[in-house]
C-alpha atoms as a PDB file:
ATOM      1  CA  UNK A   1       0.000   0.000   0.000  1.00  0.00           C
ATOM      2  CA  UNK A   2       0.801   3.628  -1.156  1.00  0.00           C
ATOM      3  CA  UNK A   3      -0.649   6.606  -0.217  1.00  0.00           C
ATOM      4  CA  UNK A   4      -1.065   9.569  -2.904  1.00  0.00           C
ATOM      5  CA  UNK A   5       1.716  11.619  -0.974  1.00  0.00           C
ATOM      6  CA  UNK A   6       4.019   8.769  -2.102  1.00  0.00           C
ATOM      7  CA  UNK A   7       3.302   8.798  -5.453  1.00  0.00           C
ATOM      8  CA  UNK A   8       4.079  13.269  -5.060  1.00  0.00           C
ATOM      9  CA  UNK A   9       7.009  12.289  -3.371  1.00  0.00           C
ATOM     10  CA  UNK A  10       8.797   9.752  -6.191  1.00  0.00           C
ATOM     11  CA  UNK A  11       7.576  12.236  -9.390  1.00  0.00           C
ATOM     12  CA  UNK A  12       9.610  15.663  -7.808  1.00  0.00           C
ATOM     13  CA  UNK A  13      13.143  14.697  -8.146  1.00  0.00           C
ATOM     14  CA  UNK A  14      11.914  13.532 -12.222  1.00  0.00           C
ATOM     15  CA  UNK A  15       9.846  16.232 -12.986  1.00  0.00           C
ATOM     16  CA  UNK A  16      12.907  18.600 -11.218  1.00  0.00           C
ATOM     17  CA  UNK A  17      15.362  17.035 -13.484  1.00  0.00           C
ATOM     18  CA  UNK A  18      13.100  16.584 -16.459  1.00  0.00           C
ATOM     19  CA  UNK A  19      13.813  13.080 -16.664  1.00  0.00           C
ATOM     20  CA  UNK A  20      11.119  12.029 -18.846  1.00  0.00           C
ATOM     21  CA  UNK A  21      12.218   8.382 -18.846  1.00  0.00           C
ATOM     22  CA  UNK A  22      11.876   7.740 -14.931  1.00  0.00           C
ATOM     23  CA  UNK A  23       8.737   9.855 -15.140  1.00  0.00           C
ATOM     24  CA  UNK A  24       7.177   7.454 -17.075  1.00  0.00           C
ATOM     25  CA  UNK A  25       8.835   4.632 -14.802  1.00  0.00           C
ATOM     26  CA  UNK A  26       6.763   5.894 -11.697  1.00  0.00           C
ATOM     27  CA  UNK A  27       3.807   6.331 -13.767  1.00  0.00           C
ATOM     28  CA  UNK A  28       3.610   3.056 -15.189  1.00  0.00           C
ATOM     29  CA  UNK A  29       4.102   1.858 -11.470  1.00  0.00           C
ATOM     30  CA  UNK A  30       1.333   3.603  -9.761  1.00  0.00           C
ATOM     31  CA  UNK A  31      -0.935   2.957 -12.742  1.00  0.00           C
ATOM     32  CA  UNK A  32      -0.369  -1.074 -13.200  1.00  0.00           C
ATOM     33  CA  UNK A  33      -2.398  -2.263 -10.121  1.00  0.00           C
ATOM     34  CA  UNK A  34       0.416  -3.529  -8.597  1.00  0.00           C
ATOM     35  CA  UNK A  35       0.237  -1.107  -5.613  1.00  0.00           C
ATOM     36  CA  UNK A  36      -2.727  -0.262  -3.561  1.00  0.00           C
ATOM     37  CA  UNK A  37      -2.942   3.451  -3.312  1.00  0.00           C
ATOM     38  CA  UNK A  38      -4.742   4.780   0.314  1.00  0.00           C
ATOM     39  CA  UNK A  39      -6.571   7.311   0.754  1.00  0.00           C
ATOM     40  CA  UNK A  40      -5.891   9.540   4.036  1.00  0.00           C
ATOM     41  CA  UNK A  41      -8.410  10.660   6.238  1.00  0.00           C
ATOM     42  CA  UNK A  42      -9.366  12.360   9.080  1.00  0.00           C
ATOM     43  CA  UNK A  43      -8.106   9.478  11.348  1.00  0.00           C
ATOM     44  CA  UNK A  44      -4.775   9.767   9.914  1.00  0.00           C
ATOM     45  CA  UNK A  45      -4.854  13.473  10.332  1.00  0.00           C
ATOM     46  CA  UNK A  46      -5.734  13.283  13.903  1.00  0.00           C
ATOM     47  CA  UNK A  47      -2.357  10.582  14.463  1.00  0.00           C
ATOM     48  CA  UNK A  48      -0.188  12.274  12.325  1.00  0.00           C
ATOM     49  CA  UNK A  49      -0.813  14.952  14.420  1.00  0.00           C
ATOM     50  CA  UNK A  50      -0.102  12.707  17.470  1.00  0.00           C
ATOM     51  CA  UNK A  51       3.167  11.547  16.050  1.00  0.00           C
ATOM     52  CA  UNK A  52       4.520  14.993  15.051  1.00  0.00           C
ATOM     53  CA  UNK A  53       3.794  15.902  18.326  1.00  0.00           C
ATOM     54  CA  UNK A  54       5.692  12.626  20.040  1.00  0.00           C
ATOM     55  CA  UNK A  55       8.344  12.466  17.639  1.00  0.00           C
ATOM     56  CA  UNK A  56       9.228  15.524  16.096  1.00  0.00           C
ATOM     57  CA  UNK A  57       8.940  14.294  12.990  1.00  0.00           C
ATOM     58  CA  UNK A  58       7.890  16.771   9.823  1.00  0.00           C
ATOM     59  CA  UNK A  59       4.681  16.552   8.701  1.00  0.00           C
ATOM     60  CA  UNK A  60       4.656  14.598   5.620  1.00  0.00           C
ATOM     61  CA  UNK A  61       6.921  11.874   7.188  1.00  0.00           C
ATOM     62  CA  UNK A  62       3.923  11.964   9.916  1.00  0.00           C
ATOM     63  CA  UNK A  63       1.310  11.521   7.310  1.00  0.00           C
ATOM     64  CA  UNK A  64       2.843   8.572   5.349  1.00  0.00           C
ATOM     65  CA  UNK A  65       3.238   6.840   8.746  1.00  0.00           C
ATOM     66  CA  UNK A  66      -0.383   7.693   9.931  1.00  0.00           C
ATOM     67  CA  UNK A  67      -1.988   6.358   7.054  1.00  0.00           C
ATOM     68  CA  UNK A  68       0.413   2.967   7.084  1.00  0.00           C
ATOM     69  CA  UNK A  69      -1.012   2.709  10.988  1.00  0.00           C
ATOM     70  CA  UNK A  70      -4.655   3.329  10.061  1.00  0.00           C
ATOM     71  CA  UNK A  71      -5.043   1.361   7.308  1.00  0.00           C
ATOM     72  CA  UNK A  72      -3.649  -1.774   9.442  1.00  0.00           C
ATOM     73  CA  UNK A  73      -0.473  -1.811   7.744  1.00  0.00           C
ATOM     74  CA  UNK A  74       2.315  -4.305   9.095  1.00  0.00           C
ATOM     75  CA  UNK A  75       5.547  -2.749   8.555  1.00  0.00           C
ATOM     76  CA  UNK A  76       6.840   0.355   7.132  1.00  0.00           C
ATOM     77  CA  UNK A  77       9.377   0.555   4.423  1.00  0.00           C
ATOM     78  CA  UNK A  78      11.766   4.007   4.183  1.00  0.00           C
ATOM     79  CA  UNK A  79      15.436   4.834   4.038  1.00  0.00           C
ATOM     80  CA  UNK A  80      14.949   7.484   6.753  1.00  0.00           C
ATOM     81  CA  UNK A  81      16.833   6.140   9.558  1.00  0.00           C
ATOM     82  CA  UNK A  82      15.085   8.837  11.770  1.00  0.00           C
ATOM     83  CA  UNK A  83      12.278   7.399  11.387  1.00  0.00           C
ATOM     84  CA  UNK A  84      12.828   3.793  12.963  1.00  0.00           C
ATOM     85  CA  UNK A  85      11.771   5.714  16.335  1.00  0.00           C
ATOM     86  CA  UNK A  86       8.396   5.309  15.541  1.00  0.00           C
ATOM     87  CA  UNK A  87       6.953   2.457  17.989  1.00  0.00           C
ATOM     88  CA  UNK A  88       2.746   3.086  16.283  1.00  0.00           C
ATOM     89  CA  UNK A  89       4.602   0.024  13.510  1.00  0.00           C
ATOM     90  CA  UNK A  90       6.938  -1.475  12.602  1.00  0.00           C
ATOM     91  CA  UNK A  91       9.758   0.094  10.516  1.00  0.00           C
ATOM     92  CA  UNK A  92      12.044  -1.297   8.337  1.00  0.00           C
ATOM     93  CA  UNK A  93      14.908   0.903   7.158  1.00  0.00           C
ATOM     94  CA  UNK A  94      16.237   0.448   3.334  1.00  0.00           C
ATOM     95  CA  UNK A  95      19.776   1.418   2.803  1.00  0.00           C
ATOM     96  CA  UNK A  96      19.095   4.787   4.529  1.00  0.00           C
ATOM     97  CA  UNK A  97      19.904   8.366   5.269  1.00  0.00           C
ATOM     98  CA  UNK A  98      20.864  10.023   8.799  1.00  0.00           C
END
């Protein structure tokens, strides 16, 4: 499961760099039915608030982890190190930032 802040999130750095090619990559990816794409809602708003608050962590990052929670998912994939503090589910960390 996606939400539709994902799907903003992977298009910037292609649009940014007009990379036409990768573009079309993400596109084809979020339009194959391969991923289920989540709404969020007001219950997600109301956590994300929660988590910000608990965590420090910006909004957005707060958002994609509110809607994983809500929507019963079991683990959450990033590279965001930071955000392995998160103890509302399971995170798994990708390769990874600081």
């Amino acid at each position: 499961m996606v939400s539709h802040p994902v799907r903003l999130e992977c298009i910037v750095a292609p649009l940014a760099r007009q990379d036409t090619g990768l573009l079309a990559e993400y596109k084809a990816l979020f339009d194959s039915g391969r991923l289920e794409i989540i709404g969020i809602g007001e219950e997600a708003f109301d956590m994300a608030a929660a988590v910000r608050a608990r965590y420090g962590f910006r909004t957005p990052d707060a958002l994609h982890l509110a809607a994983a929670v809500t929507h019963g998912c079991a683990v959450f994939l990033t590279a965001d190190r930071d955000l392995g503090r998160c103890e509302e589910i399971a995170v798994e960390v990708l390769g990874g930032q600081a």
